[in-house]
N, C-alpha and C. Protein backbone atom coordinates (compact mmCIF):
# COMPACT_ATOMS: atom_id res chain seq x y z
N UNK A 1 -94.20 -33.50 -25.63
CA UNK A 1 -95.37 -32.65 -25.83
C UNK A 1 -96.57 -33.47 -26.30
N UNK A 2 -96.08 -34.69 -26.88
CA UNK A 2 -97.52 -35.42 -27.52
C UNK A 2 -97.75 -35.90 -26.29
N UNK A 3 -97.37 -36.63 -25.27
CA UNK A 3 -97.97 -37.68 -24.23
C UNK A 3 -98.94 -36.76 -23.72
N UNK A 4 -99.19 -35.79 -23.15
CA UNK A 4 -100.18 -35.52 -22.38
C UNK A 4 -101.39 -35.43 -23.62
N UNK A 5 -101.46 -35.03 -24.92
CA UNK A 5 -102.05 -34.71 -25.60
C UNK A 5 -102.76 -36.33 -25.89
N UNK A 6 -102.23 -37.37 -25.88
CA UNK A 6 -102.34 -38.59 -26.23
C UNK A 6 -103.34 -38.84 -25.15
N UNK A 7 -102.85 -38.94 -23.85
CA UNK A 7 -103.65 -39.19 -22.80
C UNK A 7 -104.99 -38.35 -22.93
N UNK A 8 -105.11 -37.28 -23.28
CA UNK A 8 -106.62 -36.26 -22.84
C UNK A 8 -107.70 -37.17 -24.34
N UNK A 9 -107.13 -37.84 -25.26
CA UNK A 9 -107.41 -37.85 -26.74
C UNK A 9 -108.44 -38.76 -26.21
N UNK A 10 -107.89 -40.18 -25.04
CA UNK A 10 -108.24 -41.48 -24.76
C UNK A 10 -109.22 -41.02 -23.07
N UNK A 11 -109.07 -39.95 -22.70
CA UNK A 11 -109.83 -39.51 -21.79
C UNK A 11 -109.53 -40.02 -20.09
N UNK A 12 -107.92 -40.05 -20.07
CA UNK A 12 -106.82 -40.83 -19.17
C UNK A 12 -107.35 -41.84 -18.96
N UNK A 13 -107.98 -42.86 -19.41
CA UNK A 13 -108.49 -44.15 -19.34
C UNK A 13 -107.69 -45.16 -20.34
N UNK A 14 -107.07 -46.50 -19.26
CA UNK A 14 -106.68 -47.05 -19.95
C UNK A 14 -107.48 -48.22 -20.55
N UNK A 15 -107.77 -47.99 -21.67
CA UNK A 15 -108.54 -49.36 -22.74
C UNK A 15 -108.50 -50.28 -22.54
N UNK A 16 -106.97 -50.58 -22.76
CA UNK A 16 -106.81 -52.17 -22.68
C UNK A 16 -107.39 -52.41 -21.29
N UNK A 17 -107.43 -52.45 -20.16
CA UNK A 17 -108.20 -52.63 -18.59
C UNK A 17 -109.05 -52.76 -18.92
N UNK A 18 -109.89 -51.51 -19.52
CA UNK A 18 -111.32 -51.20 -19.75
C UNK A 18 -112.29 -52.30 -20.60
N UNK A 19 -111.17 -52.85 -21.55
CA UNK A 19 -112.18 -53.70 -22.15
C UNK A 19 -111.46 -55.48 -21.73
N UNK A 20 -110.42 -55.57 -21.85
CA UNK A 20 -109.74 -56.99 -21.89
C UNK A 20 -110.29 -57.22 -20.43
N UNK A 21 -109.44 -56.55 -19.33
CA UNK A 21 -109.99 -56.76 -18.05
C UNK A 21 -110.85 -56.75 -16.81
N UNK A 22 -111.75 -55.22 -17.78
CA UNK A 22 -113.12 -55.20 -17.04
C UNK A 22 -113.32 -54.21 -16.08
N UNK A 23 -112.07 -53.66 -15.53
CA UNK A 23 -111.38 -52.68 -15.43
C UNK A 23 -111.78 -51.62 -15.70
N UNK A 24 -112.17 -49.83 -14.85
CA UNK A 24 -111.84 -48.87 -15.09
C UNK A 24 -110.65 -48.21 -14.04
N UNK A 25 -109.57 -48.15 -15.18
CA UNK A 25 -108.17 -47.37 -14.48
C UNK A 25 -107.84 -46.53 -15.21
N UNK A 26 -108.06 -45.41 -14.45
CA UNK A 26 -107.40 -44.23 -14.55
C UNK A 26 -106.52 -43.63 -14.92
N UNK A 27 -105.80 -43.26 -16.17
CA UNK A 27 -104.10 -42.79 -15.89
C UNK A 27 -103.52 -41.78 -15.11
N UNK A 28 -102.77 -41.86 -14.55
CA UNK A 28 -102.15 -40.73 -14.01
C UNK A 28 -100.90 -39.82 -14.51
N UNK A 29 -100.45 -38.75 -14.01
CA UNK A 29 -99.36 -38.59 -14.80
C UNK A 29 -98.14 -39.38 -15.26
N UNK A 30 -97.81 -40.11 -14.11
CA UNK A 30 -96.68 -40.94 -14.23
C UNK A 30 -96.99 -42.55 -15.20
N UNK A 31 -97.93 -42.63 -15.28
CA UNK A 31 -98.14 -43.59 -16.52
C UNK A 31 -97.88 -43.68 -18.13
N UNK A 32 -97.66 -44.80 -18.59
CA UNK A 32 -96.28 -44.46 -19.59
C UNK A 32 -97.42 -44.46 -20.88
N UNK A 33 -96.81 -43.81 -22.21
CA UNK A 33 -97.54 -44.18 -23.42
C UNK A 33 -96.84 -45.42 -24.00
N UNK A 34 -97.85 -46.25 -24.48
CA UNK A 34 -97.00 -46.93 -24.97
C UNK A 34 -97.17 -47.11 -26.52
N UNK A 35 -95.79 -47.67 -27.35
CA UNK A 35 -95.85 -47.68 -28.76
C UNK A 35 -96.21 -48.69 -29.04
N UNK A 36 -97.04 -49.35 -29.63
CA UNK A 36 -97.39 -50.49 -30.11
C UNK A 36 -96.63 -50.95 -31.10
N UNK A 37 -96.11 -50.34 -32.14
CA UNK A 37 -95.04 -50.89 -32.94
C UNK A 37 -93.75 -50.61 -32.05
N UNK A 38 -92.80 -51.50 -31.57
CA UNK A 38 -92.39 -50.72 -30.90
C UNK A 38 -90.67 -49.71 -31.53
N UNK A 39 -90.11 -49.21 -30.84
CA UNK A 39 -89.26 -48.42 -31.66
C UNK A 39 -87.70 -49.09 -32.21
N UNK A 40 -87.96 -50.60 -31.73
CA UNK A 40 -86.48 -51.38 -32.66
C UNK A 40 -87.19 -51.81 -33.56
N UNK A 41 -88.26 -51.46 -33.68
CA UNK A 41 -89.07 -52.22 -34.85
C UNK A 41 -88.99 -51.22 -35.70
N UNK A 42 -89.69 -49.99 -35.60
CA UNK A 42 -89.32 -48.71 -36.56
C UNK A 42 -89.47 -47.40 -35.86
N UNK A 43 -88.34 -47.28 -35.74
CA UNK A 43 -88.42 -45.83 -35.09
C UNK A 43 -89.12 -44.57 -35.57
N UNK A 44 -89.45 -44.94 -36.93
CA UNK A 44 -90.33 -43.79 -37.38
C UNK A 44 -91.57 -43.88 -37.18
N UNK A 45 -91.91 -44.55 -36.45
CA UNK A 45 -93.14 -44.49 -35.49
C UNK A 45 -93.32 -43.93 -34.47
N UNK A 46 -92.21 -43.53 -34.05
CA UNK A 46 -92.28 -43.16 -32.27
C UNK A 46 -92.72 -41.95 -32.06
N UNK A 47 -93.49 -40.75 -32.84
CA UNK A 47 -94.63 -39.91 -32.88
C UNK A 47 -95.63 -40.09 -33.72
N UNK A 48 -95.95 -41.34 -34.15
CA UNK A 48 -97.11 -41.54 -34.71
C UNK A 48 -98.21 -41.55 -34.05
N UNK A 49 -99.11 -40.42 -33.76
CA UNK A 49 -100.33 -40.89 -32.95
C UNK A 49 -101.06 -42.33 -32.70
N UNK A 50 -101.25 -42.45 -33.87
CA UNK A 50 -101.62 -43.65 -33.92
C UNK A 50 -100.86 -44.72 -34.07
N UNK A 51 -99.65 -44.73 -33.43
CA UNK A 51 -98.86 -45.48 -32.82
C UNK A 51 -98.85 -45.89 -31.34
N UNK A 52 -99.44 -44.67 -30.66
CA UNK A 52 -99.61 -44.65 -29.68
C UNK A 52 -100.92 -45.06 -28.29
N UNK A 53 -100.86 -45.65 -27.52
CA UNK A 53 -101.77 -45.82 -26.27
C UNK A 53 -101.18 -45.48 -24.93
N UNK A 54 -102.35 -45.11 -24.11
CA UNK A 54 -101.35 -44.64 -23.31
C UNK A 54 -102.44 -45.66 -21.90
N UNK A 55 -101.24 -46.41 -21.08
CA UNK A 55 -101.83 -47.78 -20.19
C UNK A 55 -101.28 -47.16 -18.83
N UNK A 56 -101.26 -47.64 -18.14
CA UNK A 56 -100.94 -47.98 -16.32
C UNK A 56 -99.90 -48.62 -16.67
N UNK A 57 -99.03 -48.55 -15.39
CA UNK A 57 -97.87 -49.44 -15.32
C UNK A 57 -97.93 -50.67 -15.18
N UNK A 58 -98.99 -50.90 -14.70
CA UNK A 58 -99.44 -52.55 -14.45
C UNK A 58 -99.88 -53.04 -15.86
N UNK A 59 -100.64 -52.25 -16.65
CA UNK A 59 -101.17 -52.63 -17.67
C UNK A 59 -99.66 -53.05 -18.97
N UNK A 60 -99.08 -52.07 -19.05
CA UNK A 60 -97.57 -51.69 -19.55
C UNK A 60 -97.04 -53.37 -19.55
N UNK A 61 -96.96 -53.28 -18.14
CA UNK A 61 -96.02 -54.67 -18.09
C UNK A 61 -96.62 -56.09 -18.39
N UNK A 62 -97.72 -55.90 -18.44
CA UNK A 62 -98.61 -57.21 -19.01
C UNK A 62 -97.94 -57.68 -20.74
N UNK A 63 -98.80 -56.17 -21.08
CA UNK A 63 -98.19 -56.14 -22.39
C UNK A 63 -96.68 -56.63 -23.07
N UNK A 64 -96.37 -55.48 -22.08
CA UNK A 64 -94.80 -56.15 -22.76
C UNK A 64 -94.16 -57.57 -22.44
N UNK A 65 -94.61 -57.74 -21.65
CA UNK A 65 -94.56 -59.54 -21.21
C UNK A 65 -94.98 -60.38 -22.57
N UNK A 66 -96.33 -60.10 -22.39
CA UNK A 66 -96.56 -60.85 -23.95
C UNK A 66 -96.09 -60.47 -25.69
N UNK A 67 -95.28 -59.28 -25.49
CA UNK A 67 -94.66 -59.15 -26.60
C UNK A 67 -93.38 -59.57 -26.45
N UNK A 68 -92.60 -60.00 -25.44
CA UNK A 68 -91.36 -60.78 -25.25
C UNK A 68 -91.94 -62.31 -24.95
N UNK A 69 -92.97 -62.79 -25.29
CA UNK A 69 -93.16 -64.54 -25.29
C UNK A 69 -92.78 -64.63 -26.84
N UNK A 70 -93.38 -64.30 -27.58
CA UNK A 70 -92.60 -64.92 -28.98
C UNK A 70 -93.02 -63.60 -29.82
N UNK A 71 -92.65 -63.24 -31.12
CA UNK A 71 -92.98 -62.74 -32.00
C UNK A 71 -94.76 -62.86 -32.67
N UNK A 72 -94.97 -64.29 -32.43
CA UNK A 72 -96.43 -64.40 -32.95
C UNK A 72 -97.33 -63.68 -31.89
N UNK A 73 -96.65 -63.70 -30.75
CA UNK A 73 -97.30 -63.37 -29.30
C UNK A 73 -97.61 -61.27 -29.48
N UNK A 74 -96.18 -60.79 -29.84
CA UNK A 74 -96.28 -59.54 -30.22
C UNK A 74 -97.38 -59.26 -31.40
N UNK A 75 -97.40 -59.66 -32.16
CA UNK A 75 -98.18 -59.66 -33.65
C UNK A 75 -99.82 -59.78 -33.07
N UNK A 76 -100.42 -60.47 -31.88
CA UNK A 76 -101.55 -60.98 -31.96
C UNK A 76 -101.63 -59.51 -31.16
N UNK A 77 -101.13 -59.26 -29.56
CA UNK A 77 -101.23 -58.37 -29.36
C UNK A 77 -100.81 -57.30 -29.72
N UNK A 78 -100.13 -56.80 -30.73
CA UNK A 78 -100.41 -55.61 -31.06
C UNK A 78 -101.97 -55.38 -32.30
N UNK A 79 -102.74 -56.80 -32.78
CA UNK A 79 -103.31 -56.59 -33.88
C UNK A 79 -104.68 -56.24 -32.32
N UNK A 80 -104.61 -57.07 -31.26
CA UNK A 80 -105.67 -56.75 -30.29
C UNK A 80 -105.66 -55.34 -30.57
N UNK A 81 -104.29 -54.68 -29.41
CA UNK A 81 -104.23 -53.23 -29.26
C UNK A 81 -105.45 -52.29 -30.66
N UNK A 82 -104.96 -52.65 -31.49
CA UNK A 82 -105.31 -51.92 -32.73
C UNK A 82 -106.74 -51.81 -32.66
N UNK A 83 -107.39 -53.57 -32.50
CA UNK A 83 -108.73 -53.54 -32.61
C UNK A 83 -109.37 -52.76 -31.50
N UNK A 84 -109.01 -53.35 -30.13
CA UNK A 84 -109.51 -52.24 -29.32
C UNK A 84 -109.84 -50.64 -28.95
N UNK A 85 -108.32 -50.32 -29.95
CA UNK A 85 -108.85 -48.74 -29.88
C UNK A 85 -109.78 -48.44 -31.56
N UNK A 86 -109.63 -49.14 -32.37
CA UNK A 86 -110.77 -49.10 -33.11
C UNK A 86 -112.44 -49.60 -32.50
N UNK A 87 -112.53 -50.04 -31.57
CA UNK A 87 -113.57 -50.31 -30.87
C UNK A 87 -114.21 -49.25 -30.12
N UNK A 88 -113.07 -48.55 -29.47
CA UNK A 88 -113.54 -47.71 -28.32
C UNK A 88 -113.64 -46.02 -28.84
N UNK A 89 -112.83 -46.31 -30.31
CA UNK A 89 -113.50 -44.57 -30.94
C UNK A 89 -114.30 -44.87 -32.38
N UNK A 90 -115.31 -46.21 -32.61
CA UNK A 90 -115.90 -46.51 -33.22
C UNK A 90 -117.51 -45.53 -33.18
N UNK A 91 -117.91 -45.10 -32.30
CA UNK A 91 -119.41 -44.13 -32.14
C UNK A 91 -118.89 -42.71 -32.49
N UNK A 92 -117.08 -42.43 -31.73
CA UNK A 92 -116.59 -40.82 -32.66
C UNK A 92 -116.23 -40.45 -34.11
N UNK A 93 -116.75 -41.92 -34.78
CA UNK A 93 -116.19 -41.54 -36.22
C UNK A 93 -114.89 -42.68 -36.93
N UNK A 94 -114.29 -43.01 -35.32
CA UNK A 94 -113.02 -43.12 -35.81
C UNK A 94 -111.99 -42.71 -35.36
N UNK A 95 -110.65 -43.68 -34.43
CA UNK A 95 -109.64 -43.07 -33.61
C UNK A 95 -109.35 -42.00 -35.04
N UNK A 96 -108.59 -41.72 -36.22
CA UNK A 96 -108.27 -41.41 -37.33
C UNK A 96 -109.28 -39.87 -37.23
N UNK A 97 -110.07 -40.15 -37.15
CA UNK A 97 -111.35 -38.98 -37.22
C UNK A 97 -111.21 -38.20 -35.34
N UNK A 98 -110.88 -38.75 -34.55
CA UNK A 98 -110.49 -38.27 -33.56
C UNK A 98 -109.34 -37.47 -33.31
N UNK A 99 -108.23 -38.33 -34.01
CA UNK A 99 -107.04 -37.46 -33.97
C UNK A 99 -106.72 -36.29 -35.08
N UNK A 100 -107.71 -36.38 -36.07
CA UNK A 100 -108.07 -34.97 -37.25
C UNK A 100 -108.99 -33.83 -36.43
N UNK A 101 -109.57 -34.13 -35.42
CA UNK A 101 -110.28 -32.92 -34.78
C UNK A 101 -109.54 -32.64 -33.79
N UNK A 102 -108.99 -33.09 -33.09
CA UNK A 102 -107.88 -32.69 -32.24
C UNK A 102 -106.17 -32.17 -33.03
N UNK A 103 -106.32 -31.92 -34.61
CA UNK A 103 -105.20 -31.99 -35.09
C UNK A 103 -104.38 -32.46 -34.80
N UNK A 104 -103.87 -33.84 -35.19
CA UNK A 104 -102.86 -34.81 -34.70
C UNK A 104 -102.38 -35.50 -35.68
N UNK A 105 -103.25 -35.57 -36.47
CA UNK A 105 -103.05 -35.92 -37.90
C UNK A 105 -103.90 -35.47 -39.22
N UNK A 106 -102.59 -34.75 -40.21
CA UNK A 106 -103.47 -34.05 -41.04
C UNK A 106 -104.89 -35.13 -42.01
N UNK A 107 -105.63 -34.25 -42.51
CA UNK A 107 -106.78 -34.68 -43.53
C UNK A 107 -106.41 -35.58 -44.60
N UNK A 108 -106.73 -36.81 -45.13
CA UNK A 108 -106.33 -37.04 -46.52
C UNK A 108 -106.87 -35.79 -47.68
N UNK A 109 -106.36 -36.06 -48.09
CA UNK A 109 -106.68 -34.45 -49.75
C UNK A 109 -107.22 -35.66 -50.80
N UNK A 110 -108.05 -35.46 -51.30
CA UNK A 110 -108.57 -35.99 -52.20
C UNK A 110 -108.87 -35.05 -53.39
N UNK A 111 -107.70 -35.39 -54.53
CA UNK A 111 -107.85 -34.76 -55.80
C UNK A 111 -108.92 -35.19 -56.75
């Protein structure tokens, strides 16, 4: 139930293309979300919105390529991933502020 919700959040556009490669691609349905932490790492991530991006299959396999070259290799790209979608919902406030108006993740409460 979250993937399609994930995809409409990012506007079926995959980022990473959009900015690393220059790229505008489209997602379609059959395109995967992917977890950036991934889930042998901690599974209690694996509905974290903001765990989540959602890429092309082509894009997918780039990625995961470079998160199976080494561990430092995973670490750089997942700190990219991060920056990029902090880049691309930087004028909405904030991916964080995006996924609170779309309820996806509750408000901090400040006592």
């Amino acid at each position: 139930a979250l993937r399609p919700v994930i995809m409409s959040v990012y506007g079926y556009v995959d980022i990473y293309a959009l900015y690393v490669m220059h790229e505008l691609k489209t997602l379609g349905e059959s395109d995967p979300v992917h977890h950036i932490i991934e889930l042998e790492e901690d599974w209690q991530q694996r509905l974290n919105p903001l765990n989540l991006i959602p890429l092309k299959h082509e894009t997918h396999s780039t990625i995961t390529a470079q998160y199976k070259q080494s561990k430092a290799g995973m670490r750089h790209t997942q700190k990219q991933l991060r920056s990029l979608i902090d880049y691309h919902f930087k004028e909405a406030g904030g991916y964080e502020k995006v996924l609170r108006d779309a309820f996806l993740v509750t408000p901090t409460l400040f006592l």
